[in-house]
C-alpha atoms as a PDB file:
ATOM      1  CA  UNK A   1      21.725 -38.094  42.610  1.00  0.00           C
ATOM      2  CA  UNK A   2      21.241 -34.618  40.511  1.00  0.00           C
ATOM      3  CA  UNK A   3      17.993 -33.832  43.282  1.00  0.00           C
ATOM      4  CA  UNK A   4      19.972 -34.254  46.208  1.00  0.00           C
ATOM      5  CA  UNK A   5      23.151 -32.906  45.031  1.00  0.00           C
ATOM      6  CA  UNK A   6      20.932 -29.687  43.507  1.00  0.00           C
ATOM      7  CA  UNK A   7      18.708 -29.950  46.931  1.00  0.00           C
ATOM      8  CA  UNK A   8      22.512 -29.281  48.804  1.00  0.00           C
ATOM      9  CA  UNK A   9      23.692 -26.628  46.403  1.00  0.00           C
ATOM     10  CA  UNK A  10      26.376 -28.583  45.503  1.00  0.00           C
ATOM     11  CA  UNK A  11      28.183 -29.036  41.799  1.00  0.00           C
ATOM     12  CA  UNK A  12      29.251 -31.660  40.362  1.00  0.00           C
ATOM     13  CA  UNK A  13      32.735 -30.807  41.274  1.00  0.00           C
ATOM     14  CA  UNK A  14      32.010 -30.517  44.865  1.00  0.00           C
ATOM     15  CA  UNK A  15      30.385 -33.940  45.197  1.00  0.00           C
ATOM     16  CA  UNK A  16      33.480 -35.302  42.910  1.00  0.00           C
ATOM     17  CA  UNK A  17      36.070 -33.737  45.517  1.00  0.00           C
ATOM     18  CA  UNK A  18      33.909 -35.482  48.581  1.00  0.00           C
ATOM     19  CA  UNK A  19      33.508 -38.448  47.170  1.00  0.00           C
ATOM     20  CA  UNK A  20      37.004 -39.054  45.628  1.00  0.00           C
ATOM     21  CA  UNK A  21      35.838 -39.614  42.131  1.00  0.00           C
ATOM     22  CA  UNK A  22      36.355 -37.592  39.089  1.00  0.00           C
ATOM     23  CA  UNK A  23      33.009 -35.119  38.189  1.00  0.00           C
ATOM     24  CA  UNK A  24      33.351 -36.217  34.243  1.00  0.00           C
ATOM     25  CA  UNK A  25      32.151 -39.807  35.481  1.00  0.00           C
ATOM     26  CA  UNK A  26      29.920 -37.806  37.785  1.00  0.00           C
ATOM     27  CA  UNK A  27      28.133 -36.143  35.122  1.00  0.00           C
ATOM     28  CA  UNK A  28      28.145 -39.304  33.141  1.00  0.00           C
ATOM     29  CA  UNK A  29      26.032 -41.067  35.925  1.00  0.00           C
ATOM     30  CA  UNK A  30      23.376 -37.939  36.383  1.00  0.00           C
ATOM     31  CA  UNK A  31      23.193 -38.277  32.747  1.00  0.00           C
ATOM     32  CA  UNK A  32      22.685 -42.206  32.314  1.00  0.00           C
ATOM     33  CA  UNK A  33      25.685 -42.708  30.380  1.00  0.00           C
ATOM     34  CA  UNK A  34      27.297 -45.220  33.302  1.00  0.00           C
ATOM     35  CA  UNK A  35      26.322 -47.210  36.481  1.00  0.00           C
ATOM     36  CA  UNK A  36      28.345 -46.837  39.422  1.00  0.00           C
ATOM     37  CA  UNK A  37      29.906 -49.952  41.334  1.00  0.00           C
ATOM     38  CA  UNK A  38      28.562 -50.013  44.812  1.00  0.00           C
ATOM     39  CA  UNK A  39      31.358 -49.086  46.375  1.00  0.00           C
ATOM     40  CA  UNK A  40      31.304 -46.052  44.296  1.00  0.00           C
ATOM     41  CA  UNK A  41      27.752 -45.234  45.001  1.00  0.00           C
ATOM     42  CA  UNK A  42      28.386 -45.712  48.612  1.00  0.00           C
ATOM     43  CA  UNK A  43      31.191 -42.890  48.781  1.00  0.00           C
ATOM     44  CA  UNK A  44      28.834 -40.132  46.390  1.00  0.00           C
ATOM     45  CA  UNK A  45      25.817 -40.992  48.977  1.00  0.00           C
ATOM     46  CA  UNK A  46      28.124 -40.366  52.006  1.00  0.00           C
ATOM     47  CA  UNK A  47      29.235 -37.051  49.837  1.00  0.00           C
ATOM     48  CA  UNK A  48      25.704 -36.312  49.649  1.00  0.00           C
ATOM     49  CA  UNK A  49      24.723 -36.994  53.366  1.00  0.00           C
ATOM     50  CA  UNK A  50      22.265 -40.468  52.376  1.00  0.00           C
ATOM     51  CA  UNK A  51      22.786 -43.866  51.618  1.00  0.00           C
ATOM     52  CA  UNK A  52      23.528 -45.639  49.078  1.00  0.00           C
ATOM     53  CA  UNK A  53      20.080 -47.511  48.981  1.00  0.00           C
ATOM     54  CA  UNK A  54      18.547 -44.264  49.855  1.00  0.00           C
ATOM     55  CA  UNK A  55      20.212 -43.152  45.852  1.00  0.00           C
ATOM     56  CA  UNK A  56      19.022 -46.541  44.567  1.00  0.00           C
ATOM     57  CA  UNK A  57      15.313 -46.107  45.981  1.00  0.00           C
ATOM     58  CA  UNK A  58      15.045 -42.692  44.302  1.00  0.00           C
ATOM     59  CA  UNK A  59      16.268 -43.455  41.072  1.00  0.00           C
ATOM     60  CA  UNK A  60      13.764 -45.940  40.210  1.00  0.00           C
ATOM     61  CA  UNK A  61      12.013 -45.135  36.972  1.00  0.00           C
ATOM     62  CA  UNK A  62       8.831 -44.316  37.990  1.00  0.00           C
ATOM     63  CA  UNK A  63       8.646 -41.783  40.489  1.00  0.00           C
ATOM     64  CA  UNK A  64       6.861 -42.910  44.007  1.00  0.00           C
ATOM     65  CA  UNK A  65       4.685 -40.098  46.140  1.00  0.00           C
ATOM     66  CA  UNK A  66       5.911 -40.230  49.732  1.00  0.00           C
ATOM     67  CA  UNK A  67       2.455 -40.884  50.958  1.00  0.00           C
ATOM     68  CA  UNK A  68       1.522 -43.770  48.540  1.00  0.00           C
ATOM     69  CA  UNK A  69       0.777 -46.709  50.917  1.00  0.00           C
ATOM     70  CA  UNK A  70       2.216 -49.482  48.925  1.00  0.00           C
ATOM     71  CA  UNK A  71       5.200 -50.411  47.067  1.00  0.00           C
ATOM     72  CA  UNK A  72       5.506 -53.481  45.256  1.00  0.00           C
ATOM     73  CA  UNK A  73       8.754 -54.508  43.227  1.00  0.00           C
ATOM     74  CA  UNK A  74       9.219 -56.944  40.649  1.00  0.00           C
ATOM     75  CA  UNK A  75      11.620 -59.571  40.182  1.00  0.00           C
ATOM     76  CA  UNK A  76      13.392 -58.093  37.269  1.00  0.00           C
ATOM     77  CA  UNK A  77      13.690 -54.813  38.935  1.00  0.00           C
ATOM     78  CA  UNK A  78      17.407 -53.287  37.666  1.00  0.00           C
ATOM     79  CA  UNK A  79      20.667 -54.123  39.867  1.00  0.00           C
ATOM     80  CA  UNK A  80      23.936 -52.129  40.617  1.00  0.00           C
ATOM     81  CA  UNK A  81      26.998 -53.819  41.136  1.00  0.00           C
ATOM     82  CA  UNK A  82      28.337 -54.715  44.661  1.00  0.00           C
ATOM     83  CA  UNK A  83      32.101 -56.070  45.566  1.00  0.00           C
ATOM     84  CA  UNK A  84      31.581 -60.106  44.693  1.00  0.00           C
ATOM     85  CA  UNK A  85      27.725 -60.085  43.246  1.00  0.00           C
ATOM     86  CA  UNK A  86      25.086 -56.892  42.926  1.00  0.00           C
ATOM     87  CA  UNK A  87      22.574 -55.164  45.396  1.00  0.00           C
ATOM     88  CA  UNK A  88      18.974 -54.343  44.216  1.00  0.00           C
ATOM     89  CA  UNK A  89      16.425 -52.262  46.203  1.00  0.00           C
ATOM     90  CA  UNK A  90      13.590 -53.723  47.851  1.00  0.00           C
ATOM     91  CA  UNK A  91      11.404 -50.899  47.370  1.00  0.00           C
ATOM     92  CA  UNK A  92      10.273 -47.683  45.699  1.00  0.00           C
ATOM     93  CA  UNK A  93      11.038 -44.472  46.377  1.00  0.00           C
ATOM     94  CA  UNK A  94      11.814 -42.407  49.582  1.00  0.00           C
ATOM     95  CA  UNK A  95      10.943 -44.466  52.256  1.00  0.00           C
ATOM     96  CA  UNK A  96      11.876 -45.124  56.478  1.00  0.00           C
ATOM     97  CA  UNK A  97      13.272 -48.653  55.642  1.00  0.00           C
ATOM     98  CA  UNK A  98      15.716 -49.279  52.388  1.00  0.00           C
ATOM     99  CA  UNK A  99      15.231 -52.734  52.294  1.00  0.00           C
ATOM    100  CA  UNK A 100      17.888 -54.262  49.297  1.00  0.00           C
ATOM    101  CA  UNK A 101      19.087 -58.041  48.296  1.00  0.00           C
ATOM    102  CA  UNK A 102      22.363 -58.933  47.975  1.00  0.00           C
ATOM    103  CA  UNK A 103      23.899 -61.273  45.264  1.00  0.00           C
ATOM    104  CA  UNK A 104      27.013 -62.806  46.140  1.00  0.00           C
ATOM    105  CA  UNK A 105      29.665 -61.333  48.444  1.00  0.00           C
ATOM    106  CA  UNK A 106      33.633 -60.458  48.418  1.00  0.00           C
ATOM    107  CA  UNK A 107      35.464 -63.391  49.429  1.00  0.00           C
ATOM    108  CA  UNK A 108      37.550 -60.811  51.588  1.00  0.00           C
ATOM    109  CA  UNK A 109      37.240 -58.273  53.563  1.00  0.00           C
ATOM    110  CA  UNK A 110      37.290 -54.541  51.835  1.00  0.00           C
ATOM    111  CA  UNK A 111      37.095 -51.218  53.623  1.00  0.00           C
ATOM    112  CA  UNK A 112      34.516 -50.496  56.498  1.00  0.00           C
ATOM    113  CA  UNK A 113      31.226 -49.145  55.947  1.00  0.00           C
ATOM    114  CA  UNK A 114      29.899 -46.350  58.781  1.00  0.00           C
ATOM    115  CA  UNK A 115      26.213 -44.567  57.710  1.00  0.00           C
ATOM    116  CA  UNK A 116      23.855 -43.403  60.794  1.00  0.00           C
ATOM    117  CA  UNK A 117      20.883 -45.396  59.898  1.00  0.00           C
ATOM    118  CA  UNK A 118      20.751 -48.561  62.003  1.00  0.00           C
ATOM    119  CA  UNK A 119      21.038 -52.162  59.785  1.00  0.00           C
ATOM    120  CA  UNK A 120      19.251 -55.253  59.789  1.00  0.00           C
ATOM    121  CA  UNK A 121      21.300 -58.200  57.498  1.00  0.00           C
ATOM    122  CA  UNK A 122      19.399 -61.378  56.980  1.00  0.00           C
ATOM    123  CA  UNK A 123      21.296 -64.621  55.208  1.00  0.00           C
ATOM    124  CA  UNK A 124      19.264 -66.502  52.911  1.00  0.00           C
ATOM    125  CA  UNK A 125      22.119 -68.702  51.167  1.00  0.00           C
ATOM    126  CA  UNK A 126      25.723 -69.116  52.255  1.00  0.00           C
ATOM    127  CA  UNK A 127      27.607 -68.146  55.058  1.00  0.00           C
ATOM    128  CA  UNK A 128      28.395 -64.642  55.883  1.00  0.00           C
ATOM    129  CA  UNK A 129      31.617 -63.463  58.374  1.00  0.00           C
ATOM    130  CA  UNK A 130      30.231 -59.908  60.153  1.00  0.00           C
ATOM    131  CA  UNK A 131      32.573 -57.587  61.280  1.00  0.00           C
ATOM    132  CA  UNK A 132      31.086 -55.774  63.775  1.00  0.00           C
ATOM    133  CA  UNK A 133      34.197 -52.767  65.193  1.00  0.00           C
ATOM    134  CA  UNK A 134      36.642 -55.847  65.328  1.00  0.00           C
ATOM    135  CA  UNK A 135      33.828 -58.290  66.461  1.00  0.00           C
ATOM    136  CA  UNK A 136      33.261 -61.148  63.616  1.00  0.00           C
ATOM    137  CA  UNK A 137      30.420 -62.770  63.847  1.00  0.00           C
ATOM    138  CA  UNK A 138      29.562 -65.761  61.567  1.00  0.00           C
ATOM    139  CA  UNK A 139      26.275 -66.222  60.619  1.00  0.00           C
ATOM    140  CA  UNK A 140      24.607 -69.332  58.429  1.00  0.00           C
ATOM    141  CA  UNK A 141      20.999 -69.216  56.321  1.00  0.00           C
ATOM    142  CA  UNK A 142      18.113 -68.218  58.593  1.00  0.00           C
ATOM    143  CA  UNK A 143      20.145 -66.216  60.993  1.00  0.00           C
ATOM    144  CA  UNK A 144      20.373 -62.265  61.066  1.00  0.00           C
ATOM    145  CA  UNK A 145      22.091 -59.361  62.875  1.00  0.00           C
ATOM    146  CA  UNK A 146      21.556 -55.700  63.442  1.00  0.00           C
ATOM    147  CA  UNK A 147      23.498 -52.842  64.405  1.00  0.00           C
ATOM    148  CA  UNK A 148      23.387 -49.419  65.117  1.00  0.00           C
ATOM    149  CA  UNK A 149      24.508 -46.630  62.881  1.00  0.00           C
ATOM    150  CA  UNK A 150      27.563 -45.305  63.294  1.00  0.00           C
ATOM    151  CA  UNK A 151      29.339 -48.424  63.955  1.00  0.00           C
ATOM    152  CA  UNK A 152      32.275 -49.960  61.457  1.00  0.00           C
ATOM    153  CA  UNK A 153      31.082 -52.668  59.586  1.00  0.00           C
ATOM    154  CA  UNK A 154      31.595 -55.125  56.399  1.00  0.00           C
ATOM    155  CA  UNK A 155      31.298 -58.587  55.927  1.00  0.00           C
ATOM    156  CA  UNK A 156      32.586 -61.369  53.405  1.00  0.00           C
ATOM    157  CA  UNK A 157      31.443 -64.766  52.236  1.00  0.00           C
ATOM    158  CA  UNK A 158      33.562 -67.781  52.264  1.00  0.00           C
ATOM    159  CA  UNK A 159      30.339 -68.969  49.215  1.00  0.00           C
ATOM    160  CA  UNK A 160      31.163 -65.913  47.668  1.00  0.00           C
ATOM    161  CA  UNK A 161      28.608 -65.743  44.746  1.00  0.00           C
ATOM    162  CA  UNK A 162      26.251 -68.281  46.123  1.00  0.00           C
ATOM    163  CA  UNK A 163      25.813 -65.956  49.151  1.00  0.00           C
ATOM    164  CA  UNK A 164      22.603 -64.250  48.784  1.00  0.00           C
ATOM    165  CA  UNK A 165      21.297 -61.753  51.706  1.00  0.00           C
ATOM    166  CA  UNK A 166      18.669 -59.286  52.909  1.00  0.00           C
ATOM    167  CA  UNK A 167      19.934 -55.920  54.236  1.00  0.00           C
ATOM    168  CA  UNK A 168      17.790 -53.392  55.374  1.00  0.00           C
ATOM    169  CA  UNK A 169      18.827 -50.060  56.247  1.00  0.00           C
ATOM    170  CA  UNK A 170      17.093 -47.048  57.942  1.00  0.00           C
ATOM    171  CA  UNK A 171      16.365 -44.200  56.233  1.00  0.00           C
ATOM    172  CA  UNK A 172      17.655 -41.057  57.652  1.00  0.00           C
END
């Protein structure tokens, strides 16, 4: 977060202002000191023109040249938490596709999610409800959906924490 917000030339205060958090728990995250709920991840990336998975990807430990070839990510690889379960990335470092898994999933609906990269959601357990710009769209293990970017989406889970999916998101 403190490389793209520096890369920007934005402080700490700016980024708190877009995002509609406060820049003492701002500073607390750049510093280690807390871990953001998705959702509140979600609103600093969109304050910092990325994703959310784009901020996960890069704050892996162990920094990942652009060019190396291969990723590889182990199972106990660290997770943020996500309305109704937790997210973790897929993969390490900057990379074209942000591929994350999904724990569990709000039993509601909660805002709408808009980013420009285009998304790929696969269900591996449970049954997800898609909401696609007003469109829901109820999908069951082994089926998927993508959409563009730009478009309004969220989704929910009637399992709730038994839900488990695959998102991947482009990297813009």
């Amino acid at each position: 977060m403190r490389t793209q917000r520096r890369a920007l030339g934005l402080t700490l205060v700016d980024v708190a202002g877009r995002a509609g958090l406060s820049h003492p728990f701002l500073s607390q995250l750049e510093r280690g000191l807390a871990r953001p709920s998705m959702r509140s991840l979600t609103a600093i990336a969109s304050a910092l023109g990325t994703s959310a998975q784009a901020l996960i990807a890069a704050a892996e430990a162990a920094p990942v040249p652009l060019d190396e070839p291969v990723s590889i990510v182990r199972h106990d690889t660290a997770e943020v938490e996500s309305p109704g379960g937790s997210v973790r990335t897929l993969v390490r470092g900057a990379r074209s596709m942000l591929p994350s898994e999904y724990v569990g999933a709000p039993t509601g609906f909660h805002d709408y999610f808009v980013h420009d990269g285009e998304e790929f959601v696969f269900v591996v357990a449970g049954i997800i409800d898609v909401d696609i710009e007003g469109d829901l769209h109820v999908l069951v293990p082994g089926e998927s959906i993508y959409y563009a970017g730009g478009v309004r989406h969220r989704w929910r889970s009637p399992d709730g924490p038994r839900a488990r999916l695959v998102v991947v998101q482009q990297n813009l």
